[in-house]
N, C-alpha and C. Protein backbone atom coordinates (compact mmCIF):
# COMPACT_ATOMS: atom_id res chain seq x y z
N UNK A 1 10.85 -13.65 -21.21
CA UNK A 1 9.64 -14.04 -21.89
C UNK A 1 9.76 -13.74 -23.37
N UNK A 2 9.01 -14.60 -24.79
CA UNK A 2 9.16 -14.27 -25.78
C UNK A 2 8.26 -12.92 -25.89
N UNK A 3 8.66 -12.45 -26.83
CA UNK A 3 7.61 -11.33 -27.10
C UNK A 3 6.72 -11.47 -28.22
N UNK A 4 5.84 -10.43 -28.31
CA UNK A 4 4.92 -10.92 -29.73
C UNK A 4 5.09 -11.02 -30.53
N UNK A 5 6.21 -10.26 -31.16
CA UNK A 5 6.74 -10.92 -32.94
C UNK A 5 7.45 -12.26 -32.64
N UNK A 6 8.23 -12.13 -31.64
CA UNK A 6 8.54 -13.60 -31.53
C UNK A 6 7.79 -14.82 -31.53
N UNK A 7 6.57 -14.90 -31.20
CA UNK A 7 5.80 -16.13 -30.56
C UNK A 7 4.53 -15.74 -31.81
N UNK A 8 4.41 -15.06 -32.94
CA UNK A 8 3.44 -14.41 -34.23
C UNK A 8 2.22 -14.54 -33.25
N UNK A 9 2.23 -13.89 -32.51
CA UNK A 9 0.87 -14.18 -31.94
C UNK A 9 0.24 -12.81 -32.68
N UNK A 10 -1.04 -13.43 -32.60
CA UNK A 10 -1.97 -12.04 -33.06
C UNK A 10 -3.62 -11.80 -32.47
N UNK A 11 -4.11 -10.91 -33.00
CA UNK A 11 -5.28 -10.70 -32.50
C UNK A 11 -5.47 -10.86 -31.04
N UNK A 12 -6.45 -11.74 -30.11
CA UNK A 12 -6.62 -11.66 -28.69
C UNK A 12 -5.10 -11.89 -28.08
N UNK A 13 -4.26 -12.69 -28.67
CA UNK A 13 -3.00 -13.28 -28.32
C UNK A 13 -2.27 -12.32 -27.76
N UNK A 14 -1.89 -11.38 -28.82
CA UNK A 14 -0.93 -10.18 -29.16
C UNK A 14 -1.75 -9.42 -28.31
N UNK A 15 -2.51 -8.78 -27.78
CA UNK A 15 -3.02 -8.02 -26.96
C UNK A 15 -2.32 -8.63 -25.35
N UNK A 16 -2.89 -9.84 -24.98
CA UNK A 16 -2.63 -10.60 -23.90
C UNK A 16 -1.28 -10.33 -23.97
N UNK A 17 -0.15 -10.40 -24.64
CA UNK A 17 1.03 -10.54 -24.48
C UNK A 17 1.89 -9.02 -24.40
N UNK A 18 1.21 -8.39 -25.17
CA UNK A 18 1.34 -6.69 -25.06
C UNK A 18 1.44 -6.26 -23.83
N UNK A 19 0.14 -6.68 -23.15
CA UNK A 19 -0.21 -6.35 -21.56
C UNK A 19 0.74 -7.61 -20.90
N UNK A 20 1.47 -8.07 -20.99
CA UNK A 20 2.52 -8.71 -20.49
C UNK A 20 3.49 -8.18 -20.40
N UNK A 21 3.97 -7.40 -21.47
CA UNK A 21 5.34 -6.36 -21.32
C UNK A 21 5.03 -5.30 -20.88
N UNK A 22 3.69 -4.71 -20.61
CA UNK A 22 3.68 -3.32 -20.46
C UNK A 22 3.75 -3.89 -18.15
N UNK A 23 3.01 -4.69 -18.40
CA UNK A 23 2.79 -5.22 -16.77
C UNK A 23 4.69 -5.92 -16.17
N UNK A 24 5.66 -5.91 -16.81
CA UNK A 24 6.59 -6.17 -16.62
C UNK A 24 7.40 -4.39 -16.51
N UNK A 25 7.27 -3.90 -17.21
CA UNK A 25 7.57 -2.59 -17.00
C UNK A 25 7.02 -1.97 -15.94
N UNK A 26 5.84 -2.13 -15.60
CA UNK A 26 4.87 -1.58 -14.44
C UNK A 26 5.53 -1.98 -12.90
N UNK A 27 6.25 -3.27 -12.78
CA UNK A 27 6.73 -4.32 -12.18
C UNK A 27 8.07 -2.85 -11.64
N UNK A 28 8.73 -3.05 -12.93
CA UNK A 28 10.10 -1.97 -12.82
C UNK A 28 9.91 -0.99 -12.33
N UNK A 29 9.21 -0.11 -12.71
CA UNK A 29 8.69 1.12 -11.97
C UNK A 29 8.18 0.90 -10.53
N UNK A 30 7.65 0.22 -9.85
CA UNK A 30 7.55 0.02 -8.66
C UNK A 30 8.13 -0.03 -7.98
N UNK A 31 9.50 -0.92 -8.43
CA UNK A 31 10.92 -1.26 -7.87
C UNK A 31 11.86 0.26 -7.66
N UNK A 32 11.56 1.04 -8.75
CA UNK A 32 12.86 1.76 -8.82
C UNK A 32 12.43 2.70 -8.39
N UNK A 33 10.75 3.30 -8.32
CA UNK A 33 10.61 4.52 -7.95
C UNK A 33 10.34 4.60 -6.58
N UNK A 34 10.31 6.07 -5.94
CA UNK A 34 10.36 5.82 -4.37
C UNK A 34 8.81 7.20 -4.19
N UNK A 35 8.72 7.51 -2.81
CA UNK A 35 8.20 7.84 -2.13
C UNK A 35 6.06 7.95 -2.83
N UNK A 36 5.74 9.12 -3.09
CA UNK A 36 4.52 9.35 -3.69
C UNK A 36 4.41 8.58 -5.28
N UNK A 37 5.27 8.82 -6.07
CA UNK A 37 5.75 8.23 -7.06
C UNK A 37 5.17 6.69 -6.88
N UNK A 38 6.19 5.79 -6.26
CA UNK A 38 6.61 4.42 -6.04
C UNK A 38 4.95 3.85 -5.62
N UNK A 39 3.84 4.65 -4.95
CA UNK A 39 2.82 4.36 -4.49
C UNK A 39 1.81 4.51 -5.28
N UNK A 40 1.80 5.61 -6.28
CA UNK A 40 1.00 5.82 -7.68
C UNK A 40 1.56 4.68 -8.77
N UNK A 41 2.50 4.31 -8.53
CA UNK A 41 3.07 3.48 -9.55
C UNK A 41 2.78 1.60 -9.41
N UNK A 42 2.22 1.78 -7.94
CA UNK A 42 2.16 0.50 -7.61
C UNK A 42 0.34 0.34 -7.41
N UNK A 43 -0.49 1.44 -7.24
CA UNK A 43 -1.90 1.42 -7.40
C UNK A 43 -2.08 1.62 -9.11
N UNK A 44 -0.97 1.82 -10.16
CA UNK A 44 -1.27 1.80 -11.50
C UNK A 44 -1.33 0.11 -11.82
N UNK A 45 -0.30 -0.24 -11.58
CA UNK A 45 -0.07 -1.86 -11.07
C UNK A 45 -1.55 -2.62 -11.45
N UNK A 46 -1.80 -2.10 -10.04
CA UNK A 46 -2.73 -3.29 -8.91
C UNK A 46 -4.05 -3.25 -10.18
N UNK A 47 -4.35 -1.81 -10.48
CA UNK A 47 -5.18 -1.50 -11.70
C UNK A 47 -5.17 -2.26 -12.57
N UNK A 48 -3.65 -2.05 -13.39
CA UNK A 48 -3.54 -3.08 -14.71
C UNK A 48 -3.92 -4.72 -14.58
N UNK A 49 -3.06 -4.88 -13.30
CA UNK A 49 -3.13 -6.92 -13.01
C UNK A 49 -4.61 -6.90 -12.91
N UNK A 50 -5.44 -6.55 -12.56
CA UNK A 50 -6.72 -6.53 -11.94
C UNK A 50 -7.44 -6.56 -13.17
N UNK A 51 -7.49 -5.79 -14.15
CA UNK A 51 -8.45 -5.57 -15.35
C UNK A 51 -7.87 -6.67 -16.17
N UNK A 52 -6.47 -7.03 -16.32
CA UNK A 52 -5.99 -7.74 -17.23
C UNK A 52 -6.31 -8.95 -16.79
N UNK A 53 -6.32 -9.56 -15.53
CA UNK A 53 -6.62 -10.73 -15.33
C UNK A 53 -8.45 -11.35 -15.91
N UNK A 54 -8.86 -10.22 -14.96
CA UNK A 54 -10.70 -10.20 -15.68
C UNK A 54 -10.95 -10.71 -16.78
N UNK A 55 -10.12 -9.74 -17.84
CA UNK A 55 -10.70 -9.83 -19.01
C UNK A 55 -10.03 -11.70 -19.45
N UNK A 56 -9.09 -11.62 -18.94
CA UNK A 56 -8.55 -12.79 -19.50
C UNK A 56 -9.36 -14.18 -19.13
N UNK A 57 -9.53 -14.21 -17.97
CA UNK A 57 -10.58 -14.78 -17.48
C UNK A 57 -12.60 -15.23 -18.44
N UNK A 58 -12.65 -13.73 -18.75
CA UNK A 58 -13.79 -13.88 -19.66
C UNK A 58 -13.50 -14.57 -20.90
N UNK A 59 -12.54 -14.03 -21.67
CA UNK A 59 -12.00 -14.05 -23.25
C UNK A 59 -10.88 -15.48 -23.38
N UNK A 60 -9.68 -15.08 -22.92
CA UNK A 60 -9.02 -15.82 -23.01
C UNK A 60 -9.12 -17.35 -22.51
N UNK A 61 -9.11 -17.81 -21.69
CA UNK A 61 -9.62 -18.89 -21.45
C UNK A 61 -10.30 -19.74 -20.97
N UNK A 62 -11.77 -19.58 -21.69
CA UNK A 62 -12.45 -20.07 -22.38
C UNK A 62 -12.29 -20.46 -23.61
N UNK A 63 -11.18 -19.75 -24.53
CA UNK A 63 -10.93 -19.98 -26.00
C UNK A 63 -10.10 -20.98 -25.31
N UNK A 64 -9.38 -21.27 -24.09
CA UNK A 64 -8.25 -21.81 -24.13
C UNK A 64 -8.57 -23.27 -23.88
N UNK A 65 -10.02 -23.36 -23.45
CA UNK A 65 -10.92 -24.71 -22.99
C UNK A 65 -11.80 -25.10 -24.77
N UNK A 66 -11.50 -24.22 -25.43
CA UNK A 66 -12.69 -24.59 -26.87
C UNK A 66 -11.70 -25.34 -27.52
N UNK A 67 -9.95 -24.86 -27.30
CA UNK A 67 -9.21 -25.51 -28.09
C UNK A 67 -8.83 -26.74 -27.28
N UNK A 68 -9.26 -27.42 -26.63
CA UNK A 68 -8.92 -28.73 -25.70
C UNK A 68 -7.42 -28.50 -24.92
N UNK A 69 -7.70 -26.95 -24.27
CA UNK A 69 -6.39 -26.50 -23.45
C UNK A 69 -7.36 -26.60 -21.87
N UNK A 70 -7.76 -27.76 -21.87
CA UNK A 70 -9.00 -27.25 -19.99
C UNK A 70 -7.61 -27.43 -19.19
N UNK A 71 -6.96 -28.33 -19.24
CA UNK A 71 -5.17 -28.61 -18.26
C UNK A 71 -5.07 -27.27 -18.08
N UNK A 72 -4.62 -26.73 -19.34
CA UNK A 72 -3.81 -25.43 -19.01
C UNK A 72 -4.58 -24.26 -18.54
N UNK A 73 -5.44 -24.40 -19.34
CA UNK A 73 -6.71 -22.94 -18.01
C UNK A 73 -7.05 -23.92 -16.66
N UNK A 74 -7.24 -24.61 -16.52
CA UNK A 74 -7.27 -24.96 -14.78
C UNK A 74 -6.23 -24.51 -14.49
N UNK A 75 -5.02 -24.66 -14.35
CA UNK A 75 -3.87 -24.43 -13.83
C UNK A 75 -3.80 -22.90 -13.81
N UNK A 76 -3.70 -22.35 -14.85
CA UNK A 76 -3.63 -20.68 -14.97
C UNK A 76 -4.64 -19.79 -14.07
N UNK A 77 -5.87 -20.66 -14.25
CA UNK A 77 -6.94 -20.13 -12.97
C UNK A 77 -6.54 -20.05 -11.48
N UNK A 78 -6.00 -21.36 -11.69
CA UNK A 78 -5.39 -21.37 -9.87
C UNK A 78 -4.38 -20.31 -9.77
N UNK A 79 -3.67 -20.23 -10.65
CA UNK A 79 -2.22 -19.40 -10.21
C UNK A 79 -3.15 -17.65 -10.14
N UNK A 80 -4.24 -17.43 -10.96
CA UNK A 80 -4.79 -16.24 -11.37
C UNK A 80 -5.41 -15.93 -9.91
N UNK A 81 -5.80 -16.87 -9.16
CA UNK A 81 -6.50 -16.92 -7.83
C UNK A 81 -5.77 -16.89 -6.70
N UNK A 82 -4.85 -17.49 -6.71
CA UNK A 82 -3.21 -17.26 -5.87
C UNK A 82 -2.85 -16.11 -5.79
N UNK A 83 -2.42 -15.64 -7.10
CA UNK A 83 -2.32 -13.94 -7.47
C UNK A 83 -3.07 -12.98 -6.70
N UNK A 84 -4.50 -12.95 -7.25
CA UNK A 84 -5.54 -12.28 -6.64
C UNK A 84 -5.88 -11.95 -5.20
N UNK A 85 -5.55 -13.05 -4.24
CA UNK A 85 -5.87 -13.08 -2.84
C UNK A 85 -4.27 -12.26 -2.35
N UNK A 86 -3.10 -13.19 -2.82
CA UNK A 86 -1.80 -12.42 -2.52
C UNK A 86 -2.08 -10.58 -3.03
N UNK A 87 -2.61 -10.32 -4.13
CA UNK A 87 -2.52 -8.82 -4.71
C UNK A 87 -3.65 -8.12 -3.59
N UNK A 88 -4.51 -8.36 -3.48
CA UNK A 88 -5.61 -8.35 -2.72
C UNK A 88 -5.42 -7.85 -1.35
N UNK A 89 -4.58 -8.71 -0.54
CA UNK A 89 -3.59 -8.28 0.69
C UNK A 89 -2.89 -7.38 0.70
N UNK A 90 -2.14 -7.19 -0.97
CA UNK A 90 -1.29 -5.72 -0.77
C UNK A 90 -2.20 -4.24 -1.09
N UNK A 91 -3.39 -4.70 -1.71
CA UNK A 91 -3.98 -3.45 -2.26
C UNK A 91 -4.05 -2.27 -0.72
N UNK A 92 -4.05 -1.27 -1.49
CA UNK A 92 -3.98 -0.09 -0.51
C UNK A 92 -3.35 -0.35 0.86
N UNK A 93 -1.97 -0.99 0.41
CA UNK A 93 -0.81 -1.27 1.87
C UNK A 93 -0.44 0.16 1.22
N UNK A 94 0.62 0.81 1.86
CA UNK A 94 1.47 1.67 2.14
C UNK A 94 2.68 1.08 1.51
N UNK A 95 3.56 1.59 0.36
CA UNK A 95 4.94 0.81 -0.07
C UNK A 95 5.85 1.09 0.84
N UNK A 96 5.86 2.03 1.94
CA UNK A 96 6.44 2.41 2.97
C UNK A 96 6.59 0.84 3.60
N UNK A 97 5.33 0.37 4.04
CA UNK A 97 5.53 -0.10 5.33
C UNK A 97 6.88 -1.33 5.21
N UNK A 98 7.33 -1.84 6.57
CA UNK A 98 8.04 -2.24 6.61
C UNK A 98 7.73 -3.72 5.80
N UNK A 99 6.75 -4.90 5.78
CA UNK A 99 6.96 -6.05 5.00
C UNK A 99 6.46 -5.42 3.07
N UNK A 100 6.55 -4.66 2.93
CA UNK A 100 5.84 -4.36 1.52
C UNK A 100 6.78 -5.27 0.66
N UNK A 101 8.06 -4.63 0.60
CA UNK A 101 9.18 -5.41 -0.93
C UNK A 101 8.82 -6.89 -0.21
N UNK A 102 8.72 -7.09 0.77
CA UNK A 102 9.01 -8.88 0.14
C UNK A 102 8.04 -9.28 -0.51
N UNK A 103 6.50 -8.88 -0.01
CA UNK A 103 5.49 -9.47 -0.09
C UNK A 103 5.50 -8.77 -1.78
N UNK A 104 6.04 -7.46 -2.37
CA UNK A 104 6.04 -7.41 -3.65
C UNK A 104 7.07 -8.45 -4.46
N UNK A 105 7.92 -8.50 -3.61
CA UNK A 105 9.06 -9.30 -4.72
C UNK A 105 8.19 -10.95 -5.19
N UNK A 106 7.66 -11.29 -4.21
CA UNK A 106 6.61 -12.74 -4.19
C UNK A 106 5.88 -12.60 -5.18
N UNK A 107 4.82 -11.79 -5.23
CA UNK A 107 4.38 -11.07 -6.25
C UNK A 107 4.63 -11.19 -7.62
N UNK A 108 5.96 -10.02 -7.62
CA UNK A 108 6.42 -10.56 -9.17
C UNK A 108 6.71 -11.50 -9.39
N UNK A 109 7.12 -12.20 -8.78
CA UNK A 109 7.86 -13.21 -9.16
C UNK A 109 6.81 -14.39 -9.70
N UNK A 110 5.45 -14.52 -8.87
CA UNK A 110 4.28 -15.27 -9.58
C UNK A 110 3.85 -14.62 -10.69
N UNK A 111 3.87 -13.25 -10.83
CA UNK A 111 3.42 -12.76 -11.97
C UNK A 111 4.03 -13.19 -13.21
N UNK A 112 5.32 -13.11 -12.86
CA UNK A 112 6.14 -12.88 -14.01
C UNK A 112 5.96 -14.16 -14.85
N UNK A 113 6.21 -15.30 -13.07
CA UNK A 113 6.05 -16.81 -14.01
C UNK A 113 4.72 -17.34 -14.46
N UNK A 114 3.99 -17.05 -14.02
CA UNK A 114 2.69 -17.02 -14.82
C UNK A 114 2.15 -16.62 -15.87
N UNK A 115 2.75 -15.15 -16.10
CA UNK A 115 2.81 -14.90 -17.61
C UNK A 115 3.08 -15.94 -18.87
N UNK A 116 4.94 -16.48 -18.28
CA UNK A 116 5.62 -17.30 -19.21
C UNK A 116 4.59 -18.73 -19.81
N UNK A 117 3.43 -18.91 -18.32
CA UNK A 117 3.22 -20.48 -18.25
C UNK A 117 2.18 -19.67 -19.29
N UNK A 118 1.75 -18.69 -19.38
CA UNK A 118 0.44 -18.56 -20.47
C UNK A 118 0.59 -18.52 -21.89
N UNK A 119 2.22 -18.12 -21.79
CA UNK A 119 2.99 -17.70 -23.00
C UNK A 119 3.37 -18.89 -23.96
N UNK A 120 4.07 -19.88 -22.69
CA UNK A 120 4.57 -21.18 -23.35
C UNK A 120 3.42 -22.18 -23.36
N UNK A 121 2.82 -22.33 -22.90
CA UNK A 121 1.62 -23.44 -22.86
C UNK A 121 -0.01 -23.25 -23.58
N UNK A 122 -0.58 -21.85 -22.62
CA UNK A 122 -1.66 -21.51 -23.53
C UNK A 122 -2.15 -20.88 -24.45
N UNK A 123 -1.08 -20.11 -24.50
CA UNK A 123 -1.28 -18.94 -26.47
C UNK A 123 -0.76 -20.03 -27.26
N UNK A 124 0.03 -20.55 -27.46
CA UNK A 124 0.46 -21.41 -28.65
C UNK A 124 -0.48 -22.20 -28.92
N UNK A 125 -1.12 -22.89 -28.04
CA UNK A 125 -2.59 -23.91 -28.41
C UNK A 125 -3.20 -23.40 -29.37
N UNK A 126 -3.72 -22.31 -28.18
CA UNK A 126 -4.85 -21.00 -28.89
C UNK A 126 -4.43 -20.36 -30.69
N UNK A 127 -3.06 -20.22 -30.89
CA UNK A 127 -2.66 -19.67 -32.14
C UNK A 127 -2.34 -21.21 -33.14
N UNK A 128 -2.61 -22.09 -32.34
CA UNK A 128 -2.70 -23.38 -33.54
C UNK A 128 -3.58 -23.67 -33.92
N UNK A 129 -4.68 -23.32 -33.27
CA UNK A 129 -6.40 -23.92 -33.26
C UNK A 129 -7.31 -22.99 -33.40
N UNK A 130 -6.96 -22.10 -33.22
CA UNK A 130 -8.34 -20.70 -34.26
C UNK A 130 -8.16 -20.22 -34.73
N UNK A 131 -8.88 -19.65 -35.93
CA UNK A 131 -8.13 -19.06 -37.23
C UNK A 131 -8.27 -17.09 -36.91
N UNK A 132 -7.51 -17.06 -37.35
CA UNK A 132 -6.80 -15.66 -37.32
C UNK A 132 -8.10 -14.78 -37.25
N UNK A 133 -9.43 -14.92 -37.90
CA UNK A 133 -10.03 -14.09 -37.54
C UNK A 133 -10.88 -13.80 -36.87
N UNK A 134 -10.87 -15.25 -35.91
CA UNK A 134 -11.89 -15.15 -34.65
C UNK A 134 -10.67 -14.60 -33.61
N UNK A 135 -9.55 -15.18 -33.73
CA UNK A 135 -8.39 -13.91 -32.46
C UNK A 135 -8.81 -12.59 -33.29
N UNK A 136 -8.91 -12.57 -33.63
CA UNK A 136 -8.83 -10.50 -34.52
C UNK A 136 -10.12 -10.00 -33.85
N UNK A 137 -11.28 -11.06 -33.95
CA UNK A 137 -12.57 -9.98 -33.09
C UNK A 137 -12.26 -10.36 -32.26
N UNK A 138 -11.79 -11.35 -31.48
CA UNK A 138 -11.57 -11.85 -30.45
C UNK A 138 -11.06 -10.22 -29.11
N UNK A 139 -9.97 -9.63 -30.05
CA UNK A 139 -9.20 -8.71 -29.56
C UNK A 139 -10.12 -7.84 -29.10
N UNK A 140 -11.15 -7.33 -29.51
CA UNK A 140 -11.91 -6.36 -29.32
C UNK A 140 -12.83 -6.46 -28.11
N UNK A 141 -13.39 -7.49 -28.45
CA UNK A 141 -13.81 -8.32 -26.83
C UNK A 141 -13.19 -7.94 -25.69
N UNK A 142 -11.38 -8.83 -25.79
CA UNK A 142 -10.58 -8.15 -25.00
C UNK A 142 -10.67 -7.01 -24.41
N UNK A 143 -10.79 -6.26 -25.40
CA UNK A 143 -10.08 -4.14 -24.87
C UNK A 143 -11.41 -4.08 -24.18
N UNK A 144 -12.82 -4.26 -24.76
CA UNK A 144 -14.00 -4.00 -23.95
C UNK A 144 -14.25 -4.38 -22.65
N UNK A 145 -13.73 -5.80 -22.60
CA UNK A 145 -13.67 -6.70 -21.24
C UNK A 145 -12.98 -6.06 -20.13
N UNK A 146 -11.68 -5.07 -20.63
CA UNK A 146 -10.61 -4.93 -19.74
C UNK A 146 -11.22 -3.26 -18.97
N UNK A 147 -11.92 -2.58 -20.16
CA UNK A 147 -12.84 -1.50 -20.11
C UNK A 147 -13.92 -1.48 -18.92
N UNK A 148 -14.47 -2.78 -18.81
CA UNK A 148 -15.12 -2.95 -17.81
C UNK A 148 -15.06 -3.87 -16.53
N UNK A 149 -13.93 -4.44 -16.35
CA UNK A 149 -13.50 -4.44 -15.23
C UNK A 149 -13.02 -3.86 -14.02
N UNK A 150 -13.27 -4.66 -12.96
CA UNK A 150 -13.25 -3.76 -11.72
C UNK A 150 -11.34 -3.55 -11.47
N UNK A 151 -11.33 -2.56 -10.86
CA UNK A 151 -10.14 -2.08 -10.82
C UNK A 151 -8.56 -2.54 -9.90
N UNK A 152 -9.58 -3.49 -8.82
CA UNK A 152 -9.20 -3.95 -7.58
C UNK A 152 -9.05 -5.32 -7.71
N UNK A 153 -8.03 -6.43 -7.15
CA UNK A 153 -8.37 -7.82 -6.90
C UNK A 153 -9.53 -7.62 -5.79
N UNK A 154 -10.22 -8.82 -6.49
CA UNK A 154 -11.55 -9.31 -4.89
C UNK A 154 -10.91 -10.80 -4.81
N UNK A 155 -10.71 -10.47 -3.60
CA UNK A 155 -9.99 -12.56 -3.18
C UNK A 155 -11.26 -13.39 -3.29
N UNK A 156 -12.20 -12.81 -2.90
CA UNK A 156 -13.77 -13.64 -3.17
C UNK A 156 -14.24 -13.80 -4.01
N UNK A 157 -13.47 -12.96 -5.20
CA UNK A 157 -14.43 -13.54 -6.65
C UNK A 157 -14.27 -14.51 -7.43
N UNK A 158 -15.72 -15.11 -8.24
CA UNK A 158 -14.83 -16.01 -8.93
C UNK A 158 -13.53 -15.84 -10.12
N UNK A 159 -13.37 -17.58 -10.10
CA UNK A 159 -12.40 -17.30 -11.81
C UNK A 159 -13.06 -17.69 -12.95
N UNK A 160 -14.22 -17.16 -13.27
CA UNK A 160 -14.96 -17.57 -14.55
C UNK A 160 -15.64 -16.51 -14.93
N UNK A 161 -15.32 -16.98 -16.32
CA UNK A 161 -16.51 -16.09 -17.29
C UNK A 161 -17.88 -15.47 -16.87
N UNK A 162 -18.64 -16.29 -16.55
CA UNK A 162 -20.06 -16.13 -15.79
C UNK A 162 -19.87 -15.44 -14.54
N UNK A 163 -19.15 -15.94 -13.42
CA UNK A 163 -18.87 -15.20 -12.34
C UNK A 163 -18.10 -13.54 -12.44
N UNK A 164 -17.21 -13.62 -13.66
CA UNK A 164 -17.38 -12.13 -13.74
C UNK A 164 -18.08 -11.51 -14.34
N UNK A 165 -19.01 -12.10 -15.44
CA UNK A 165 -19.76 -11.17 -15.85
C UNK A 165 -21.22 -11.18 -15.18
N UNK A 166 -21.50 -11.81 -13.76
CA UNK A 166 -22.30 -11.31 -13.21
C UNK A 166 -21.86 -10.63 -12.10
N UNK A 167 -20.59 -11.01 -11.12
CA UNK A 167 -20.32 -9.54 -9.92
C UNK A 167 -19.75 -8.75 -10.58
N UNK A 168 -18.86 -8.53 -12.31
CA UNK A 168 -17.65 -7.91 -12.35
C UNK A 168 -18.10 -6.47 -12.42
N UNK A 169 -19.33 -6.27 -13.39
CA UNK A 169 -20.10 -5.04 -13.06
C UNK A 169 -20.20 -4.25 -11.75
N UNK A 170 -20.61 -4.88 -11.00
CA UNK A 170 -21.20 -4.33 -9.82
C UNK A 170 -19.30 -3.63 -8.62
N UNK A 171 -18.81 -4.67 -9.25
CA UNK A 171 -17.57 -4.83 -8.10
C UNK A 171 -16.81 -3.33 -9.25
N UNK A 172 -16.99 -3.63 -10.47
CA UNK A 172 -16.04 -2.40 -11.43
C UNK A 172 -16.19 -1.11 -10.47
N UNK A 173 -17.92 -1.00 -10.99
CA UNK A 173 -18.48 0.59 -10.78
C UNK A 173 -18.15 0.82 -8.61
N UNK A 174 -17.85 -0.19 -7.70
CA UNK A 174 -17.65 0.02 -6.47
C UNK A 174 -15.76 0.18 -6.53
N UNK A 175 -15.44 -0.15 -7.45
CA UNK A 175 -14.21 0.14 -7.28
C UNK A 175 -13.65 1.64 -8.06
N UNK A 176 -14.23 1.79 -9.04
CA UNK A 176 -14.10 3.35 -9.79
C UNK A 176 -14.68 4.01 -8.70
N UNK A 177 -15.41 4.34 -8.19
CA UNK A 177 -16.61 4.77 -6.64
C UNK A 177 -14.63 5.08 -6.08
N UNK A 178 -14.55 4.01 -5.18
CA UNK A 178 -13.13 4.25 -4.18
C UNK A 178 -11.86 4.72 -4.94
N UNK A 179 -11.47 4.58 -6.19
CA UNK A 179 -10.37 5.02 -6.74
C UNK A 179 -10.75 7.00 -6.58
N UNK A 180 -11.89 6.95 -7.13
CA UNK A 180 -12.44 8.60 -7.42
C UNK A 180 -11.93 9.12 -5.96
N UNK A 181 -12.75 8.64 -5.15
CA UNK A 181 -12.63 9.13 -3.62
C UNK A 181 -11.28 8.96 -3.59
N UNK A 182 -10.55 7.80 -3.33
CA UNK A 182 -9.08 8.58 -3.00
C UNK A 182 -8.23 9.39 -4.04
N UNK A 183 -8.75 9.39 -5.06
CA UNK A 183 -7.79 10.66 -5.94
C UNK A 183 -8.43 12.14 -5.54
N UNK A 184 -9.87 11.79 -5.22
CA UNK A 184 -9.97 13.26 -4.37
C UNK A 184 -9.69 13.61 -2.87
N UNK A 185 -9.20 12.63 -2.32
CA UNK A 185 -8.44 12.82 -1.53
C UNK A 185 -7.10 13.41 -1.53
N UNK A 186 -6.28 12.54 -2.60
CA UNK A 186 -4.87 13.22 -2.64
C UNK A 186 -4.94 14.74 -2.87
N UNK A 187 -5.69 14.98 -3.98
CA UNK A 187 -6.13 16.49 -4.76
C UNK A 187 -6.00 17.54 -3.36
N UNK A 188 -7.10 17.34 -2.52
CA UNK A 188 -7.39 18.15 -0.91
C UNK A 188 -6.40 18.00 -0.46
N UNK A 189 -5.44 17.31 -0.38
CA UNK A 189 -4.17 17.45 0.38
C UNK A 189 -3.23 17.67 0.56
């Protein structure tokens, strides 16, 4: 994938793409680490894809439909919803169990290419067609959006702006609720 100096993306762009390399690293660590590790590393994961998709969903494209990109956010929605129901199935599996790597390797492998399709198709729109300083507040939006998203894929939720910002609340604070509980679980044990 290009990276952000490569592709001058900036403001909401450069954020989105930031959380592209850091979620590719996240990817690695899953792979390489094993036992308690490999399972904290893969509920850090499920965390990141989960908030990052949200916010992108709210922020990102919608800018990506203002700049006459609706092709490319339909498409990215579907794959974001594909994602979601597949991530959704793995949340709180066991990396133990016996089908986990395939159903992760599937996984990355949509992740990864989905990234690229956002990389090559819908940031470049987006960085031809709004001026630098609506991406710059744009960004801030972002970090807030990602702040308040729920932590978990819901295969039932929608992929829109409106649809998350009316369950994403409710689904955030029920998912911080179950993360708490099982980290005080591990703690007792």
């Amino acid at each position: 994938m290009a990276t952000t100096e490569q592709t001058g993306a900036i403001g909401v762009v450069g954020l989105v793409q930031r959380d592209h390399r850091q979620i590719e690293q996240m990817l690695s660590r899953v792979e390489q680490a094993t036992g308690n590790a490999r399972q904290e590393a893969f509920e850090d994961l499920v965390r990141k894809l989960a908030v990052h998709e949200t916010a992108e969903e709210e922020v990102v494209h919608p800018l990506a439909r203002e700049v006459g990109a609706e092709d490319v956010a339909d498409e990215v929605l579907r794959e974001e919803d594909a994602a979601k129901k597949a991530l959704a199935a793995l949340d709180g599996m066991d990396v133990t169990s016996p089908d986990f790597d395939a159903r992760f390797a599937r996984i990355k492998q949509d992740v990864m290419a989905h990234a690229q399709h956002e990389e090559r198709e819908e940031h470049p729109r987006i960085l031809q067609n709004e001026p630098r300083e609506k991406l710059e507040r744009l960004a801030s939006t972002f970090e807030l959006a990602e702040k308040a998203a729920p932590t978990h894929p819901h295969a039932g939720s929608p992929e829109s702006r409106m649809g998350n910002l009316m369950l994403g609340p409710i689904l955030a604070v029920a998912d911080r609720v179950r993360d708490a509980v099982r980290d005080a679980k591990r703690k007792s044990s």
